[in-house]
Protein backbone atom coordinates (compact mmCIF):
# COMPACT_ATOMS: atom_id res chain seq x y z
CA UNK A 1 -18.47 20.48 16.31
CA UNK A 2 -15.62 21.97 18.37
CA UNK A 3 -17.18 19.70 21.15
CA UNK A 4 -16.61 16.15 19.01
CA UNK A 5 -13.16 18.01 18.04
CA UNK A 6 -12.03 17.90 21.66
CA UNK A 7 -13.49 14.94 22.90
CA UNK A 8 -12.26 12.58 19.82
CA UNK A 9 -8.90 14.45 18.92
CA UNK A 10 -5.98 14.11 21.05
CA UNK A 11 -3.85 17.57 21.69
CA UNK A 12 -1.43 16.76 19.01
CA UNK A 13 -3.99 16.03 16.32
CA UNK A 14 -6.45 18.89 17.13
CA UNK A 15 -3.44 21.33 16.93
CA UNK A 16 -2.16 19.69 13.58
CA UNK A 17 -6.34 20.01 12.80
CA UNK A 18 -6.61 24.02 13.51
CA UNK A 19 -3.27 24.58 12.04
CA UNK A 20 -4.75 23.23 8.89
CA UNK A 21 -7.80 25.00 8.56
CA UNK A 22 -5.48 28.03 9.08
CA UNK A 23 -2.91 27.12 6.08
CA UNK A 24 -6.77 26.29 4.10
CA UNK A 25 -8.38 30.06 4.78
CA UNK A 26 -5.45 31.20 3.36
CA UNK A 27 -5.54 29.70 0.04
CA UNK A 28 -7.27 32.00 -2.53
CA UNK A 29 -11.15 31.60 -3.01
CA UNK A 30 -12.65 30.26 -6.48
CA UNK A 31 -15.36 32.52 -7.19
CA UNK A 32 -18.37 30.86 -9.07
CA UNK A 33 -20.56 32.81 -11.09
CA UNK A 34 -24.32 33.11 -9.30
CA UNK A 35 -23.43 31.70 -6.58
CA UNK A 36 -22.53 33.32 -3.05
CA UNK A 37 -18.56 33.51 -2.65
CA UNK A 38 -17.48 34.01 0.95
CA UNK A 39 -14.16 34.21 1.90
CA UNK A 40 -12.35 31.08 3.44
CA UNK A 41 -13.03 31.08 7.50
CA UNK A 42 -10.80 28.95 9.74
CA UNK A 43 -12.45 27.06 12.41
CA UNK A 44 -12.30 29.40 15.49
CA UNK A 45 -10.83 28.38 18.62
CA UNK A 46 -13.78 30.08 20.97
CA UNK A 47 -17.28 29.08 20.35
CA UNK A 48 -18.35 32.03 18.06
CA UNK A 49 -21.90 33.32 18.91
CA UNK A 50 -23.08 32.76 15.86
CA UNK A 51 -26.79 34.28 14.96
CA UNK A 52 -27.63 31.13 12.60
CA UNK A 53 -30.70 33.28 11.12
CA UNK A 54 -28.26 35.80 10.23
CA UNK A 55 -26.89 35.27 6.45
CA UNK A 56 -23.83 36.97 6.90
CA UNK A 57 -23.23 34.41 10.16
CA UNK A 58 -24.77 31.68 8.06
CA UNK A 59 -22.04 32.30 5.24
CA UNK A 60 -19.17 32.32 7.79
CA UNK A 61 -20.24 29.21 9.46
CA UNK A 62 -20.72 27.25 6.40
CA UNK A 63 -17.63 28.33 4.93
CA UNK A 64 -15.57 27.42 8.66
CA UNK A 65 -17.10 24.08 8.66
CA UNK A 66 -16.14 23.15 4.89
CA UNK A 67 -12.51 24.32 5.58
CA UNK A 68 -12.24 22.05 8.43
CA UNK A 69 -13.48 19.24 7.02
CA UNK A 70 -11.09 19.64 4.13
CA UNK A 71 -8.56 19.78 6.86
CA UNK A 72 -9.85 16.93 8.60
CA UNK A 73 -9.57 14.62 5.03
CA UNK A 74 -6.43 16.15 4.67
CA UNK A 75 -4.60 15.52 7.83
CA UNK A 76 -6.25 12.05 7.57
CA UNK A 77 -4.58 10.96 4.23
CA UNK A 78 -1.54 8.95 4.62
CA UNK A 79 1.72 9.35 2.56
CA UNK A 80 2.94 7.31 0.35
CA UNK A 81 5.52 4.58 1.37
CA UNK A 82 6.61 3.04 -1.95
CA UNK A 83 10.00 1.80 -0.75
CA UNK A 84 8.00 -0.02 2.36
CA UNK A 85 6.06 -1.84 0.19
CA UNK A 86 9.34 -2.38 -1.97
CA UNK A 87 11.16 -3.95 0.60
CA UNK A 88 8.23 -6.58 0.90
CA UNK A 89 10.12 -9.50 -0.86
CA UNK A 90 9.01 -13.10 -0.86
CA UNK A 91 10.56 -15.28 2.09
CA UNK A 92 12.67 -18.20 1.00
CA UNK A 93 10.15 -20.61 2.70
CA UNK A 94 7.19 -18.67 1.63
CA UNK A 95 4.79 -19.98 -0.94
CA UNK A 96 3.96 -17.77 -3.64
CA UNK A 97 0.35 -17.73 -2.65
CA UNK A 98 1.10 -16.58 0.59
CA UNK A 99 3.18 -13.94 -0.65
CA UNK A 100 0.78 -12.64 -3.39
CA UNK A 101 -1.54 -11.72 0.04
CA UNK A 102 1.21 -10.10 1.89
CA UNK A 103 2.48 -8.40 -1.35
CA UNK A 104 -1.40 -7.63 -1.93
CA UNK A 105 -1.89 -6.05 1.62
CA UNK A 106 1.29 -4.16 1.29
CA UNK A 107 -0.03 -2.58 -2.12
CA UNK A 108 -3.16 -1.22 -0.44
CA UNK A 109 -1.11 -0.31 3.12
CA UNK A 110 1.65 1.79 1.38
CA UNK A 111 0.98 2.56 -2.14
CA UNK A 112 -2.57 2.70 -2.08
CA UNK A 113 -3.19 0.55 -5.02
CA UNK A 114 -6.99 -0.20 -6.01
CA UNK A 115 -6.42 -3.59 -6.65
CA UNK A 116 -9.72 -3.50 -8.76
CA UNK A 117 -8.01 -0.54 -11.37
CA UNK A 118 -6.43 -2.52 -14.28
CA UNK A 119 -3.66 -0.42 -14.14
CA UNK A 120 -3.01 -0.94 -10.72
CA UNK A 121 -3.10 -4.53 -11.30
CA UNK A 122 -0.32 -4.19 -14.04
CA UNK A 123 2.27 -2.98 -11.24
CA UNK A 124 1.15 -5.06 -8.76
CA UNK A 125 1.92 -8.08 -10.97
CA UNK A 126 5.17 -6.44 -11.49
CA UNK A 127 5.70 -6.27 -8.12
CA UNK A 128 4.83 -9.87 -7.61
CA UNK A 129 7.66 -11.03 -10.31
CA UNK A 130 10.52 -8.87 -9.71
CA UNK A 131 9.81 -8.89 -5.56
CA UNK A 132 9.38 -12.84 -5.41
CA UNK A 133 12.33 -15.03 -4.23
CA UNK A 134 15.29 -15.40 -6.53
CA UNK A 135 14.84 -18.74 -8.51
CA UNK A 136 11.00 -17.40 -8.79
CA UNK A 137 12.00 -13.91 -10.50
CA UNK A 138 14.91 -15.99 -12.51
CA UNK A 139 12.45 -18.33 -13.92
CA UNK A 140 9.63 -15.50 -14.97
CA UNK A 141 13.42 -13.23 -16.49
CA UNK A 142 14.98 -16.29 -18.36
CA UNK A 143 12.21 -18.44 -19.17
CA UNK A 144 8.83 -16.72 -19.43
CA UNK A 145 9.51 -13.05 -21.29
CA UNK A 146 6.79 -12.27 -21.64
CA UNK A 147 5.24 -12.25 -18.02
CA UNK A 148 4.59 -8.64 -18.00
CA UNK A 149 1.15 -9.35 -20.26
CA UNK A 150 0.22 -12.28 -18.40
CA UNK A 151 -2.89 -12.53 -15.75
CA UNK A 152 -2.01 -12.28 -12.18
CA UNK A 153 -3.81 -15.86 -12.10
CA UNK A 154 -1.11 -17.21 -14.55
CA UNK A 155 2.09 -15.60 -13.17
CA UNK A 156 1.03 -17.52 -9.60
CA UNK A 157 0.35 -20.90 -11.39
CA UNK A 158 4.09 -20.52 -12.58
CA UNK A 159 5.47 -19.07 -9.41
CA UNK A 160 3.63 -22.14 -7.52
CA UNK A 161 5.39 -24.15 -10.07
CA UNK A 162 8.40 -23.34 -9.90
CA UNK A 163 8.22 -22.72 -6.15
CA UNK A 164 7.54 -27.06 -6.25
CA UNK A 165 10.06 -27.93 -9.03
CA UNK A 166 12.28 -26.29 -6.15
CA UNK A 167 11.24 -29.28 -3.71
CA UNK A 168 11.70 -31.78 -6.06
CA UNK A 169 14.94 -30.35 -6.78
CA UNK A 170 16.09 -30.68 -3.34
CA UNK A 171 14.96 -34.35 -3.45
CA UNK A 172 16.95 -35.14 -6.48
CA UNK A 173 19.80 -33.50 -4.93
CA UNK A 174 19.62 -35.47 -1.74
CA UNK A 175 18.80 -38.97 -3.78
CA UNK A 176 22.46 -37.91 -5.79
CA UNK A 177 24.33 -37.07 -2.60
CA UNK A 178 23.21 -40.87 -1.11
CA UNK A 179 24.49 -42.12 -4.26
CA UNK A 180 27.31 -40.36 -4.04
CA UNK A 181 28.05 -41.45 -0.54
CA UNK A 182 26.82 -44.77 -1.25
CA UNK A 183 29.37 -45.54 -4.29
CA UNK A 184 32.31 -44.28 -1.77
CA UNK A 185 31.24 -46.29 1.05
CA UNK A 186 31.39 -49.44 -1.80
CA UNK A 187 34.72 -48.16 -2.99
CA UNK A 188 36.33 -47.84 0.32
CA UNK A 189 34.89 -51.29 1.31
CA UNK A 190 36.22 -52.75 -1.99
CA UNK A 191 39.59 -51.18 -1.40
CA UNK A 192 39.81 -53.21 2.27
């Protein structure tokens, strides 16, 4: 084991490694009822010379090798980074599909959602409405109150919506401007 431990681990991560199965010995032992409690055993530095037909050397290496791989998940776990996946906001440009897979990834990258828990869900979908671009979360505010018990499915068909109305909006706009330009144009030519 201490072999793999070298060969896979680089210096920093096999120090952060033994430090942890240090800080784990430490931590008081649960004793079971009819069962064998040994006391907690850090993984030792040396190789050991244990007597594997000896129960007492048995008891030591078993408990050595549980401790350090409850240090190993432990070191492996990564924090929490709620306010990295709060800062993922929808792009002015982006479609709301596009962002539901970037907000999606972000979920599972820093806040570790299980996007198949309902209740995970829920906040992701909160996420979604109050993270998406501004005429997107003004829409689901304003208009639709009550987003927060829709389907994920439904709050993108209106987000996709509205995301389109906002294309057609800039059409009208530009159709009124050319009007607009167009009627000056014909009142400067009819005051000539």
């Amino acid at each position: 084991m201490t072999q793999l431990i070298l060969v896979f681990l680089t210096k920093d991560e096999q120090l952060k490694l033994f430090e942890k199965t240090e800080e784990i010995a430490k931590r008081p032992v649960i004793r079971v009822p009819g069962q064998r409690n040994t006391a907690r055993v850090a993984w030792p530095l040396e190789h050991p010379d244990w007597d594997y037909n000896d129960t007492s050397h048995w008891d030591t290496y078993t408990s050595a090798k549980a401790n350090l791989l409850e240090a190993l998940e432990e070191i492996g776990k990564k924090p929490l980074n709620w306010s990295e996946f709060q800062r993922t906001t929808q792009r002015e440009t982006e479609n709301p599909d596009a962002f539901w897979v970037r907000l999606s990834e972000a979920a599972v990258t820093f806040a570790h959602l299980d996007l198949s828990c309902q209740k995970d869900k829920k906040i992701l979908a909160s996420a979604f409405v109050n993270q998406s671009a501004g005429d997107i979360r003004d829409h689901f505010h304003q208009i639709v109150s009550n987003w927060s018990s829709l389907e994920i499915s439904e709050l993108r068909r209106i987000a996709n919506f509205v995301y389109d109305q906002r294309e057609k909006l800039k059409e009208k706009e530009k159709v009124r401007k050319r009007r607009m330009e167009r009627q000056e144009d014909l009142q400067i030519f009819a005051a000539i």
